[in-house]
Protein backbone atom coordinates (compact mmCIF):
# COMPACT_ATOMS: atom_id res chain seq x y z
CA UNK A 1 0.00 0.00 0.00
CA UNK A 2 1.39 3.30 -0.84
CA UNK A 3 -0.04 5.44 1.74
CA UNK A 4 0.93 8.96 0.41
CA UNK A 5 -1.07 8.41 -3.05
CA UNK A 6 -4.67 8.10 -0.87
CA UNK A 7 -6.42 11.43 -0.84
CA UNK A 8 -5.47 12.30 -4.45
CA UNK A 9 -8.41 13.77 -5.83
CA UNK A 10 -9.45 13.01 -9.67
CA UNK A 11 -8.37 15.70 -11.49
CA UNK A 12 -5.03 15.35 -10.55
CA UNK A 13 -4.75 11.74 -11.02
CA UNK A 14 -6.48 12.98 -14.78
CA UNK A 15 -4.03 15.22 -14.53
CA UNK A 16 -0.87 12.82 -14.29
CA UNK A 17 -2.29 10.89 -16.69
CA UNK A 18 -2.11 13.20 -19.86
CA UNK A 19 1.33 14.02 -18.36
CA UNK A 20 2.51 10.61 -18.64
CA UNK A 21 0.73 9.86 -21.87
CA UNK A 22 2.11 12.54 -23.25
CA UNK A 23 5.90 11.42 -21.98
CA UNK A 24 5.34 8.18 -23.31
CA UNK A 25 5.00 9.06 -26.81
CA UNK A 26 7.59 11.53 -26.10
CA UNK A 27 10.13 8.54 -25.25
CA UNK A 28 9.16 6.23 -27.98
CA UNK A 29 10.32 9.23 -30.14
CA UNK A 30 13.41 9.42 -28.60
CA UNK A 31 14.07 5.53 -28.88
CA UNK A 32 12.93 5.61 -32.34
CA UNK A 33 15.22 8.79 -33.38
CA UNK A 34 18.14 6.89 -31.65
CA UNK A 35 17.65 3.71 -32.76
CA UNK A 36 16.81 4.25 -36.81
CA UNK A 37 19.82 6.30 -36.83
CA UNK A 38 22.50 3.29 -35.97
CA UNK A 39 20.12 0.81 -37.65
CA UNK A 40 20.46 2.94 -41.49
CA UNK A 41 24.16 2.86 -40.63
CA UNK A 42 24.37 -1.02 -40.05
CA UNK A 43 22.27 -1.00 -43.17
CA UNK A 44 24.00 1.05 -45.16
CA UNK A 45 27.77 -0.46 -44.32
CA UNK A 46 26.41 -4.19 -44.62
CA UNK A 47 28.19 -4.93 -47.28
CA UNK A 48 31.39 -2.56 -47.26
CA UNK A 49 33.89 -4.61 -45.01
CA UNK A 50 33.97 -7.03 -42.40
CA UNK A 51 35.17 -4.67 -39.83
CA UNK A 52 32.63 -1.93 -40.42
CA UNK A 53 29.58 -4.02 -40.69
CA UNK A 54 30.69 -5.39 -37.53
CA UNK A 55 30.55 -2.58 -35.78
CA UNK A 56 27.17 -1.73 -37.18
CA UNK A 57 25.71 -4.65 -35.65
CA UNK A 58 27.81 -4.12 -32.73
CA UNK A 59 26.47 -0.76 -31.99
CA UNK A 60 22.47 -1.75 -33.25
CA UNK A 61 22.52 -4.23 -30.60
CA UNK A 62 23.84 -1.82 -27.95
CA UNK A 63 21.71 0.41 -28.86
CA UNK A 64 18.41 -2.00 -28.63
CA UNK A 65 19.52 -3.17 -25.00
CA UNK A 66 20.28 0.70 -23.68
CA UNK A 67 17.09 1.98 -25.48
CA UNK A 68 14.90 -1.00 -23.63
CA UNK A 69 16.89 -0.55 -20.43
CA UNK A 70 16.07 3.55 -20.72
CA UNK A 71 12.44 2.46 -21.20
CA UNK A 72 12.21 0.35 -18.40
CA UNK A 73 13.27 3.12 -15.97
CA UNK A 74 11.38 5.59 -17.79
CA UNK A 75 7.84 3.88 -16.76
CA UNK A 76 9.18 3.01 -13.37
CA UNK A 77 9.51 6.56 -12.97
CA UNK A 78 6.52 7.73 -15.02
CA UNK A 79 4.07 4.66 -12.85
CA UNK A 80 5.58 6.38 -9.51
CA UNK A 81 4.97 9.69 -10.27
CA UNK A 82 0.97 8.98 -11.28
CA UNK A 83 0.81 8.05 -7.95
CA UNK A 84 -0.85 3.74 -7.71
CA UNK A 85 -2.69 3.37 -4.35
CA UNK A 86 -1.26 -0.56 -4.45
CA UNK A 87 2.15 -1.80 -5.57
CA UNK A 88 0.64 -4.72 -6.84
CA UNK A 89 -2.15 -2.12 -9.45
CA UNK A 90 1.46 -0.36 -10.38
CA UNK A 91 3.10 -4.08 -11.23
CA UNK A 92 0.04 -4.93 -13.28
CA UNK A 93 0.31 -1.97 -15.67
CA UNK A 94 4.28 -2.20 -15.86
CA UNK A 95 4.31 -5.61 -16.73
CA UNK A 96 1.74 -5.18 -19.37
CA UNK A 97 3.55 -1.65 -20.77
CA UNK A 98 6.53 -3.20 -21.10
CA UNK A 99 5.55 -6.03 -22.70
CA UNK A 100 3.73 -4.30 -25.02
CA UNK A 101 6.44 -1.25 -25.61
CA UNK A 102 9.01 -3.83 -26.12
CA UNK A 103 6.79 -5.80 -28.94
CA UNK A 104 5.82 -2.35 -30.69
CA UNK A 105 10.13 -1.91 -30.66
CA UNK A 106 10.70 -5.47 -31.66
CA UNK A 107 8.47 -4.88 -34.84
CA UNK A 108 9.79 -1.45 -35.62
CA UNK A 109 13.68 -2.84 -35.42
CA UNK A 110 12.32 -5.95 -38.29
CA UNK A 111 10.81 -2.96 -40.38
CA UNK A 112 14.05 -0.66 -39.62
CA UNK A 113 16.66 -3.31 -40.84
CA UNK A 114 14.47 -5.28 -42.86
């Protein structure tokens, strides 16, 4: 139970919602922007040498685990700062975000390099 999020009235918790919506698309931008950017280079040096599409790959696949690690502790942050009465409400919704930010990524990487 998370004590300090009872009393919130609704139009704040309406309030914090629009906020985070509004975040969220904000940081799919960013992963997007970050990630298209390494995965036309990988594309674009696959078949110059063995050294530089190498470190395309190298740096796609960095890139994927840092942009789903950023995401992770983005909706941590964005899930505490709504304000969940329960930890197990907050688990629910993170479980099921992440699961479905991480599918909507996995599908955009197949289109990027594909």
């Amino acid at each position: 139970v998370n004590w300090a999020n009872f009393g919130v009235s609704r139009e704040t918790k309406r309030k914090r919602a629009l906020i985070v919506g509004v975040l969220t698309v904000l940081m799919v931008a960013v992963w997007i922007t970050l990630f298209y950017f390494w995965a036309s280079f990988a594309l674009l040096t696959m078949g110059d040498s063995a050294q530089i599409s190498s470190l395309g790959l190298y740096i796609i696949s960095i890139s994927t685990i840092l942009g789903n690690a950023m995401l992770a502790q983005f909706t941590i942050s964005i899930f505490d700062f709504y304000g969940f009465r329960f930890k197990s409400s907050k688990d629910k919704f993170y479980v099921r975000f992440i699961a479905l930010a991480n599918v909507f990524m996995v599908n955009l990487a197949d289109y990027a390099v594909v």
